[in-house]
PDB file of N, CA and C in Angstrom:
ATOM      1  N   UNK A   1      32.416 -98.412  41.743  1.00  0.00           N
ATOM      2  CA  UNK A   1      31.009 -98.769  41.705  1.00  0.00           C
ATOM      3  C   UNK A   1      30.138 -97.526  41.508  1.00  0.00           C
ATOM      4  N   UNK A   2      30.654 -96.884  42.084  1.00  0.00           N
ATOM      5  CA  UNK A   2      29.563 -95.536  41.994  1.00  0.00           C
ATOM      6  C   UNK A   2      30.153 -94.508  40.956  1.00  0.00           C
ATOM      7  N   UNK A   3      30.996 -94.590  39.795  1.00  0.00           N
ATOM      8  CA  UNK A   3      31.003 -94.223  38.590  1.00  0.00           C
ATOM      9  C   UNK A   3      29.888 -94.726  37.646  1.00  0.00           C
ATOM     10  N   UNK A   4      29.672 -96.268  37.628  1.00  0.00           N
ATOM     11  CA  UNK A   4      28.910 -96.698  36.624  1.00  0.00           C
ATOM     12  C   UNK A   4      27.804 -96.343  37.078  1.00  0.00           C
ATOM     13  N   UNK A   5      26.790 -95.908  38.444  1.00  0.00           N
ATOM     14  CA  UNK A   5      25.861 -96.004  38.538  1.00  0.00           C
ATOM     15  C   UNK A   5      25.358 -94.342  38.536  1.00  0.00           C
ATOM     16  N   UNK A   6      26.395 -93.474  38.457  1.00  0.00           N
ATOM     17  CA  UNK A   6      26.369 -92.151  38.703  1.00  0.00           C
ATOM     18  C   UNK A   6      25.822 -91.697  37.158  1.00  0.00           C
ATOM     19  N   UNK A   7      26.502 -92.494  36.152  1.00  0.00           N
ATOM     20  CA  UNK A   7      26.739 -92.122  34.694  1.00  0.00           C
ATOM     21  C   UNK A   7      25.258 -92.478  34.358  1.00  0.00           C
ATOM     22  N   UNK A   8      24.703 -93.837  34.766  1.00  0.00           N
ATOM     23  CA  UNK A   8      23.041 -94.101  34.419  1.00  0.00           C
ATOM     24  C   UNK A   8      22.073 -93.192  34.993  1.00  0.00           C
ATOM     25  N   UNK A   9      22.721 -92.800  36.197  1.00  0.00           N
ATOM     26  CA  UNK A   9      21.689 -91.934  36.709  1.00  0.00           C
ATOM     27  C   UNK A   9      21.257 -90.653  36.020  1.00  0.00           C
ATOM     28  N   UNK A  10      22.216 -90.215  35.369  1.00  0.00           N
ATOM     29  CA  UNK A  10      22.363 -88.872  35.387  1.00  0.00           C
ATOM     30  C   UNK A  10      21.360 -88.452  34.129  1.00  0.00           C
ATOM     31  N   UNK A  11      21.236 -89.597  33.173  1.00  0.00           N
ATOM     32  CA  UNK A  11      20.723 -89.883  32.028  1.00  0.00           C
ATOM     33  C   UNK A  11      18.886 -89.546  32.239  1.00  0.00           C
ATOM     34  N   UNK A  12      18.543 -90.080  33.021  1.00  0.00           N
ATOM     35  CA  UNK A  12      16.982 -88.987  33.033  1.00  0.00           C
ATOM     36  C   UNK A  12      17.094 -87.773  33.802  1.00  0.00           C
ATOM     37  N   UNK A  13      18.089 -87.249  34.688  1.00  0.00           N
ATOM     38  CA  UNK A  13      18.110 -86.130  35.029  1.00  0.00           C
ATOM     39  C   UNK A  13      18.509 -85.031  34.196  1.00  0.00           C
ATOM     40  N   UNK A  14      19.599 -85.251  33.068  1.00  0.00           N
ATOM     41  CA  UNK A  14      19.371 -84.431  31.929  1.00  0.00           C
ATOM     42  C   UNK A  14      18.351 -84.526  30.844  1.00  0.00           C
ATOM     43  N   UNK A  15      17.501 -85.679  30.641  1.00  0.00           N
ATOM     44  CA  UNK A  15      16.054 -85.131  29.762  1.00  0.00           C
ATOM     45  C   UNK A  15      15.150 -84.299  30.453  1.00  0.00           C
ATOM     46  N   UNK A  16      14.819 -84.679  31.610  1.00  0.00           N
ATOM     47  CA  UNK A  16      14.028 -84.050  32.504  1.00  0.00           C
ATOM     48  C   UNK A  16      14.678 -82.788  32.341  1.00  0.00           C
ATOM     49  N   UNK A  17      15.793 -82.107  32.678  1.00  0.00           N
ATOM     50  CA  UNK A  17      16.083 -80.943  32.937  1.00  0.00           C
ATOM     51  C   UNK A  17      15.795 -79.815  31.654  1.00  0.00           C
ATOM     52  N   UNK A  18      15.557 -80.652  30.420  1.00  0.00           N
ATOM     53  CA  UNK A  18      15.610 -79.944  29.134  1.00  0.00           C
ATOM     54  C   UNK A  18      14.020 -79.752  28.689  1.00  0.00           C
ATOM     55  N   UNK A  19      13.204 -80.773  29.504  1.00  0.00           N
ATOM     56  CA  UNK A  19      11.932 -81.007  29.423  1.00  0.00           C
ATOM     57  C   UNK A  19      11.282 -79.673  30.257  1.00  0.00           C
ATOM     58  N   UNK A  20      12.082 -79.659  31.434  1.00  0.00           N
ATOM     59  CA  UNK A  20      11.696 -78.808  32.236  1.00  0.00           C
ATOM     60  C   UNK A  20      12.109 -77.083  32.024  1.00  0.00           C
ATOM     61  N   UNK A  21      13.012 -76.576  30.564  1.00  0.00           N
ATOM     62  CA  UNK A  21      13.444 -75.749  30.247  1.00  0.00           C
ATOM     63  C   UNK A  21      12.327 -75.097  29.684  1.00  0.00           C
ATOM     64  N   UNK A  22      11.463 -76.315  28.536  1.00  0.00           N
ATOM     65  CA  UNK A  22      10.735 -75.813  27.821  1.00  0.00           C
ATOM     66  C   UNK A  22       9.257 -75.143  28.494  1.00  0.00           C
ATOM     67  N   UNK A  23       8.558 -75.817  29.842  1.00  0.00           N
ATOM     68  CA  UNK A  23       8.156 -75.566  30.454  1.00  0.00           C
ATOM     69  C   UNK A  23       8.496 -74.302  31.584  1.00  0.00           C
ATOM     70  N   UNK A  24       9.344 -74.183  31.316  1.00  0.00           N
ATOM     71  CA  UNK A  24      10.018 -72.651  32.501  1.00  0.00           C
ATOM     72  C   UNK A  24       9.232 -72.257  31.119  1.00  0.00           C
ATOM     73  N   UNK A  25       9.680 -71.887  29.957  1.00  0.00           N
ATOM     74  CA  UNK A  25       9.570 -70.793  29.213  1.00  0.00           C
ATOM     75  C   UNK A  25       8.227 -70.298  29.037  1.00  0.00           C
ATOM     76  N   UNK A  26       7.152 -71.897  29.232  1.00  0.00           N
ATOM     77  CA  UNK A  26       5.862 -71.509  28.717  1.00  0.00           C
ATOM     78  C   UNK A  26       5.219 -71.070  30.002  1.00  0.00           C
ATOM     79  N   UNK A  27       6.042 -71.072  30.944  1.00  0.00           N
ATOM     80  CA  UNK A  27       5.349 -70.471  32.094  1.00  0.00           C
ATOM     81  C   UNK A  27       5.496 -69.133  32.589  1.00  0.00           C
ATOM     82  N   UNK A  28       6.474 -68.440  31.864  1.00  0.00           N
ATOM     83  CA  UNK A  28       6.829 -67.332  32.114  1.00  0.00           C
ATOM     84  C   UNK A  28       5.968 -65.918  32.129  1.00  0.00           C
ATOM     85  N   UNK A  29       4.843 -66.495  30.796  1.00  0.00           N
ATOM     86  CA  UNK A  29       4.000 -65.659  30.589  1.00  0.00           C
ATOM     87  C   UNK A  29       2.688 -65.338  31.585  1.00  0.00           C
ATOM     88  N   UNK A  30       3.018 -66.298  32.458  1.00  0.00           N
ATOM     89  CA  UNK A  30       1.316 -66.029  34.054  1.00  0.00           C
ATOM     90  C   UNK A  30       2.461 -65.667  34.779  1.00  0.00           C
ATOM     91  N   UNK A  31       3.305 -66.187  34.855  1.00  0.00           N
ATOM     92  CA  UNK A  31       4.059 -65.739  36.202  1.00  0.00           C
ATOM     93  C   UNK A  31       4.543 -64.307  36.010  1.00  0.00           C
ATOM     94  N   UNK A  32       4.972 -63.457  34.747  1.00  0.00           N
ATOM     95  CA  UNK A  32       5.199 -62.109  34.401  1.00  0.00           C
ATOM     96  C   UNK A  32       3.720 -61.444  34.752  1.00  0.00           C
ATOM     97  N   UNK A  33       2.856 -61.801  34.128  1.00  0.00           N
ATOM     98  CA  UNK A  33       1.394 -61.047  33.896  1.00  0.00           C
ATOM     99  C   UNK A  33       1.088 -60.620  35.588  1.00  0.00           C
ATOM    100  N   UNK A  34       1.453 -62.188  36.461  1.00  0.00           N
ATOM    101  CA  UNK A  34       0.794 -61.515  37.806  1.00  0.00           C
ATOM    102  C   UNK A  34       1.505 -60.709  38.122  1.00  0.00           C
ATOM    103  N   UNK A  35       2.613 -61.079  38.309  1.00  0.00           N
ATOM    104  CA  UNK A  35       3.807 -59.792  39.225  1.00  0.00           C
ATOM    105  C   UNK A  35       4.276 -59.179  38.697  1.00  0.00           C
ATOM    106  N   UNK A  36       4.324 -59.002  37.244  1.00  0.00           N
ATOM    107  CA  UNK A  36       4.225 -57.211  36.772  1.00  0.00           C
ATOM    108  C   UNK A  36       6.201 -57.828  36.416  1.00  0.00           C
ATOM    109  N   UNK A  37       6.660 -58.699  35.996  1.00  0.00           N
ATOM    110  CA  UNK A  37       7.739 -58.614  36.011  1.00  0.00           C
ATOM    111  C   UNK A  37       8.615 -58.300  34.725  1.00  0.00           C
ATOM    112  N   UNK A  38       8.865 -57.615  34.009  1.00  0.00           N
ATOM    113  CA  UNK A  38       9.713 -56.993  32.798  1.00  0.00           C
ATOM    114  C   UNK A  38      10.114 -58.619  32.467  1.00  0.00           C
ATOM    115  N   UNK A  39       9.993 -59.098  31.264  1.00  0.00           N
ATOM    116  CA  UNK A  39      10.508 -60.161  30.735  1.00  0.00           C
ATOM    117  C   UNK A  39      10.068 -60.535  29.119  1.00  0.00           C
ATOM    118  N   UNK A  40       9.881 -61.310  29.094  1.00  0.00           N
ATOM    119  CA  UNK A  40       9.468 -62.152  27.469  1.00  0.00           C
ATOM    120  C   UNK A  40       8.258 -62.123  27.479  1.00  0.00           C
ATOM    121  N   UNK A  41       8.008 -63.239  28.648  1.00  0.00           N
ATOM    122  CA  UNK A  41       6.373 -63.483  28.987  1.00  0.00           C
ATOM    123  C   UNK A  41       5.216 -62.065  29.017  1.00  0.00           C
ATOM    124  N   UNK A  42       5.789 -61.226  29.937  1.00  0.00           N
ATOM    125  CA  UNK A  42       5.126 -59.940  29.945  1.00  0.00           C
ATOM    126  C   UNK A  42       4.557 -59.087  28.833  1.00  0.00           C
ATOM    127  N   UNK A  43       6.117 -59.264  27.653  1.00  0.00           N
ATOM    128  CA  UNK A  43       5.707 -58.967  26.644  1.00  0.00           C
ATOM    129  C   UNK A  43       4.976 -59.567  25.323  1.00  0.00           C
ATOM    130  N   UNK A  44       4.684 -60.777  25.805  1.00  0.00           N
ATOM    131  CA  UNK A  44       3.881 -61.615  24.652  1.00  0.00           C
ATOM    132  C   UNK A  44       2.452 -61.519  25.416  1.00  0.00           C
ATOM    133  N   UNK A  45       2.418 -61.042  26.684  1.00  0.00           N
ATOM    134  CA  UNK A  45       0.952 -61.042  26.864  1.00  0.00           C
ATOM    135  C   UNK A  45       0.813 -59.615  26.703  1.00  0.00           C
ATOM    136  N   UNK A  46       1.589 -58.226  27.142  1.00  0.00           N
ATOM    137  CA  UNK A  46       0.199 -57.302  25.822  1.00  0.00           C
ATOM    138  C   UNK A  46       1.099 -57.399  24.363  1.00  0.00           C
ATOM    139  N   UNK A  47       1.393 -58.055  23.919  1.00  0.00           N
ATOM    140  CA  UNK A  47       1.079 -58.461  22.407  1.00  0.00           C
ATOM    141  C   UNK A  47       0.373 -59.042  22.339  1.00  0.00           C
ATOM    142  N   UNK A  48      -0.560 -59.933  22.812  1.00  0.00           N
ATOM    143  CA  UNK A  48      -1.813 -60.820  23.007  1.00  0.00           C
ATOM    144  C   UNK A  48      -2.905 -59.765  23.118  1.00  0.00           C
ATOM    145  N   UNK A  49      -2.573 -59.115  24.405  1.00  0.00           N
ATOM    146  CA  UNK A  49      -3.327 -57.643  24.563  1.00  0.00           C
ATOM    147  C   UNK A  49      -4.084 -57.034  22.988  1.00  0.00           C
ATOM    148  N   UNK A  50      -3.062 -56.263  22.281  1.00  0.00           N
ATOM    149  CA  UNK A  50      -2.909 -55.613  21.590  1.00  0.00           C
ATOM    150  C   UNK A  50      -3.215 -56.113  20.045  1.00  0.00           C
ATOM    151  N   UNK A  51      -2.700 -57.261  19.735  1.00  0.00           N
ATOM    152  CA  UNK A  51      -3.276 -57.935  18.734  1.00  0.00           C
ATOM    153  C   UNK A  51      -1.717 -57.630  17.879  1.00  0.00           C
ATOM    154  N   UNK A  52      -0.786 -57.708  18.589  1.00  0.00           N
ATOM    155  CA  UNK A  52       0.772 -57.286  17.795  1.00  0.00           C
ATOM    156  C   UNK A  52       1.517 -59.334  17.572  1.00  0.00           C
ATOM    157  N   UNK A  53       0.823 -59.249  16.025  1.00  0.00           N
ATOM    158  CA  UNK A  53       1.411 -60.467  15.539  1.00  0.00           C
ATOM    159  C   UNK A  53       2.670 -60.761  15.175  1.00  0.00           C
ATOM    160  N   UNK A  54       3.165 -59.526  15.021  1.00  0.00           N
ATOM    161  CA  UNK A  54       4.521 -59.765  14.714  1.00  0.00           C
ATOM    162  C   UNK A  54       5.606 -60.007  15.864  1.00  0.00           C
ATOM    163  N   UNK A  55       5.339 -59.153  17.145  1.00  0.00           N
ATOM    164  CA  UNK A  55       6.532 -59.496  18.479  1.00  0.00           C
ATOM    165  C   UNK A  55       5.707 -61.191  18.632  1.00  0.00           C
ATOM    166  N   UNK A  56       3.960 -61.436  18.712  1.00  0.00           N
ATOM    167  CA  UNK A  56       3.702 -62.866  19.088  1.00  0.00           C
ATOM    168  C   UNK A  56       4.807 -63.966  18.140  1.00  0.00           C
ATOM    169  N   UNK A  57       4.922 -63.675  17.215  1.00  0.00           N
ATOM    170  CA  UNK A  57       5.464 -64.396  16.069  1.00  0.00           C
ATOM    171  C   UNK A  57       7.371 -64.710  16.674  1.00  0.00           C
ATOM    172  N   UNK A  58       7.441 -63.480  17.117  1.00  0.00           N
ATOM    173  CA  UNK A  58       9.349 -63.301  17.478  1.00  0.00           C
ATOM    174  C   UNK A  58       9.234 -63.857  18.702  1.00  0.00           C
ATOM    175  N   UNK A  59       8.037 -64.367  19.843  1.00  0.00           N
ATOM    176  CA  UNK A  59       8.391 -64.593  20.835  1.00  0.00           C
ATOM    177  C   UNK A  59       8.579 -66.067  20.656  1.00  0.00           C
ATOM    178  N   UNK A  60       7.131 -66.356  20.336  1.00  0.00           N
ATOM    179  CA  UNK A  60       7.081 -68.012  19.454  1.00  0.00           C
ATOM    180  C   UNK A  60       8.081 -68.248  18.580  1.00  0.00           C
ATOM    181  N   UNK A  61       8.828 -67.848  18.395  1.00  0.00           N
ATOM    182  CA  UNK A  61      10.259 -68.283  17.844  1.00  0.00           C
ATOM    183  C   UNK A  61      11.257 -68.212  18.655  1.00  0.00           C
ATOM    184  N   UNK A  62      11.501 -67.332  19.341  1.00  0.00           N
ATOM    185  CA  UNK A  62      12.126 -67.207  20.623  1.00  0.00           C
ATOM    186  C   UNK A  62      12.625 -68.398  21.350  1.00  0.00           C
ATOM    187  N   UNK A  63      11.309 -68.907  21.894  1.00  0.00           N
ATOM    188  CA  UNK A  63      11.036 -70.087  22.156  1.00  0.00           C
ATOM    189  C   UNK A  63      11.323 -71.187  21.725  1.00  0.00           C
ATOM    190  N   UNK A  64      10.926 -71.219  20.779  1.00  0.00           N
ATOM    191  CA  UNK A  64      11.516 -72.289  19.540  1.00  0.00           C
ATOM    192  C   UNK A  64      12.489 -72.856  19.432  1.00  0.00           C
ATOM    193  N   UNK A  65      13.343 -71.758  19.059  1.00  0.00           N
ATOM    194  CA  UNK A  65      14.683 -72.206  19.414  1.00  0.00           C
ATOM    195  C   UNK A  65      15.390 -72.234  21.015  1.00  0.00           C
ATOM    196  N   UNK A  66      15.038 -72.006  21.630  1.00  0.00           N
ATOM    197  CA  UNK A  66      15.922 -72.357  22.832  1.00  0.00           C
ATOM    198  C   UNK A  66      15.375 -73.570  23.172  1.00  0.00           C
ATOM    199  N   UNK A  67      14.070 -74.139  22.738  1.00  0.00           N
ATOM    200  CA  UNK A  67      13.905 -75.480  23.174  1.00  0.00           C
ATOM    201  C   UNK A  67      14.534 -76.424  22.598  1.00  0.00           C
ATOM    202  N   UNK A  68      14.767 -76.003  20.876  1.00  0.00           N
ATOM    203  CA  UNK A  68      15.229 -77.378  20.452  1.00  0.00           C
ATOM    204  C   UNK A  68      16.708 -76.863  20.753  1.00  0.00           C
ATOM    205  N   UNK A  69      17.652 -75.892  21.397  1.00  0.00           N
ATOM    206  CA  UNK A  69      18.481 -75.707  21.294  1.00  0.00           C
ATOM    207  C   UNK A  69      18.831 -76.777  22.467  1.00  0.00           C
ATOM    208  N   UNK A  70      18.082 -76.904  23.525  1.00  0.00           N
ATOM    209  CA  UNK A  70      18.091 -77.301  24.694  1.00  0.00           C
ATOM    210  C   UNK A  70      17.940 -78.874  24.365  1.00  0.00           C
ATOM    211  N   UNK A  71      17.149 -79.490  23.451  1.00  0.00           N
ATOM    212  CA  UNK A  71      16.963 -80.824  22.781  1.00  0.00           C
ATOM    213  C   UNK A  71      18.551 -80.989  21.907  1.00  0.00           C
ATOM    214  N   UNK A  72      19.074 -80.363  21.562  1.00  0.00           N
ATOM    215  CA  UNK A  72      20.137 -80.733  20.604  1.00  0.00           C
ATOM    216  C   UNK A  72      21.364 -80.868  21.639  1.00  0.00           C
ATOM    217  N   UNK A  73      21.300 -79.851  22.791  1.00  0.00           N
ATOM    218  CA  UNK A  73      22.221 -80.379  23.915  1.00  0.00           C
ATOM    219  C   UNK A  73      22.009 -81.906  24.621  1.00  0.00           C
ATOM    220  N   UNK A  74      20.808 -81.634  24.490  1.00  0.00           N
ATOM    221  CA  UNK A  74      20.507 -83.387  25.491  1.00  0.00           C
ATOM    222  C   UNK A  74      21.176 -84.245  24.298  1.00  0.00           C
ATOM    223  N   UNK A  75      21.053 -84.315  23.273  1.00  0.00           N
ATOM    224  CA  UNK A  75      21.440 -85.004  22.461  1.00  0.00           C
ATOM    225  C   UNK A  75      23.318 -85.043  22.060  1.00  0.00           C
ATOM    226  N   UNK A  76      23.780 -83.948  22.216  1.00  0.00           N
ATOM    227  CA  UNK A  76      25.293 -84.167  22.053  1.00  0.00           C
ATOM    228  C   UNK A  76      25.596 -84.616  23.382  1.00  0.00           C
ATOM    229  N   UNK A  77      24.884 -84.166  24.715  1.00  0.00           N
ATOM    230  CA  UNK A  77      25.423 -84.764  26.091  1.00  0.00           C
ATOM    231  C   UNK A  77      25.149 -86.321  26.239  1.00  0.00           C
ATOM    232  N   UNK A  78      24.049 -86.828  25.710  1.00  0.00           N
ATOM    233  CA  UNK A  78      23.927 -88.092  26.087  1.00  0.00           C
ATOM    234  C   UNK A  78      24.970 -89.378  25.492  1.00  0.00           C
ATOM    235  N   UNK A  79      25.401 -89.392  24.534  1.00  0.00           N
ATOM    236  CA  UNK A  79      26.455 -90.462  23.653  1.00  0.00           C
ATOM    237  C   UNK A  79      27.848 -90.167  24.975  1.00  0.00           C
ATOM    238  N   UNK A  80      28.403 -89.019  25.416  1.00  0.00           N
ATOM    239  CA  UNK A  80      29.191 -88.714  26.844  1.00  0.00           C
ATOM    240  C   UNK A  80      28.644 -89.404  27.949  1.00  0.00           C
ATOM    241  N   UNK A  81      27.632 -89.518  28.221  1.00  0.00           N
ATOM    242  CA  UNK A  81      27.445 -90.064  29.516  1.00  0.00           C
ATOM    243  C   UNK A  81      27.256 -91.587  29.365  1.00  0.00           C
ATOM    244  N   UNK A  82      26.678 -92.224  28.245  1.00  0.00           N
ATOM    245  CA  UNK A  82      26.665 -93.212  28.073  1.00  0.00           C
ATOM    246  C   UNK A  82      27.013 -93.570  26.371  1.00  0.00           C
ATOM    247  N   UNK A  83      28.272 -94.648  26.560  1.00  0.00           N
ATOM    248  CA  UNK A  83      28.734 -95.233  25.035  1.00  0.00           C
ATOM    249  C   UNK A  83      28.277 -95.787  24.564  1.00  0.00           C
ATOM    250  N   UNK A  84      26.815 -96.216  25.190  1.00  0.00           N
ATOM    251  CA  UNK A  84      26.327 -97.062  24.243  1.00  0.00           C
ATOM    252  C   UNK A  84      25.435 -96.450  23.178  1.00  0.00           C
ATOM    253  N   UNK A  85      25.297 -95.440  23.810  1.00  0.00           N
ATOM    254  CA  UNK A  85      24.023 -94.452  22.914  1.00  0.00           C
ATOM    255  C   UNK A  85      25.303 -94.128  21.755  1.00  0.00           C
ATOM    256  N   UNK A  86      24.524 -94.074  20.305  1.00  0.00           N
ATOM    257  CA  UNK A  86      25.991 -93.537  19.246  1.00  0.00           C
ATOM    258  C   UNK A  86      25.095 -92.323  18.315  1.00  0.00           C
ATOM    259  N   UNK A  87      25.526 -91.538  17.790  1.00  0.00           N
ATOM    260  CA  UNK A  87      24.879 -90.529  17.392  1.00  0.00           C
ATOM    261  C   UNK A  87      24.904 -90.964  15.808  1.00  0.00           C
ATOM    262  N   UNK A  88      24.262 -91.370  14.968  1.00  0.00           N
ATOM    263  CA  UNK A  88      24.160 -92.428  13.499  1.00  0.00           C
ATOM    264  C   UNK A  88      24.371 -91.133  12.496  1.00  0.00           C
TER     265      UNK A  88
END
């Protein structure tokens, strides 16, 4: 009993978790700025600073891809957790 209901469950806890990836990332940049912390975020805000379009450009891509990288996982994980989902 608690296979079939484990397998439905799990199914919004991995969108959510991929939803919530993309949001870590866009948050990185206040949470670096206050506490001074060496990261991505830190550095896209003085490139913001500075007016440096080209690292803004590499971060915003950065980004980019790890979100949809993170969308293309939800997507090969979900048809596994549930057979009914089929990938066309």
């Amino acid at each position: 009993m608690t296979a079939y209901v484990g397998r439905n469950a799990l199914l919004p806890l991995v969108t959510r978790l991929a939803i919530r990836l993309g949001r870590m990332l866009g948050i990185t940049t206040i949470i670096e700025s206050v506490f001074s912390y060496p990261g991505i975020g830190l550095l896209f805000g003085k490139a913001l600073e500075e007016g440096d379009y080209v690292v803004m450009k590499g971060v915003f891509l950065l980004i980019a891809v790890v979100v949809i990288l993170a969308n293309l996982m939800v997507d090969i994980i979900y048809p596994r957790l549930d057979p009914r989902i089929k990938i066309s």
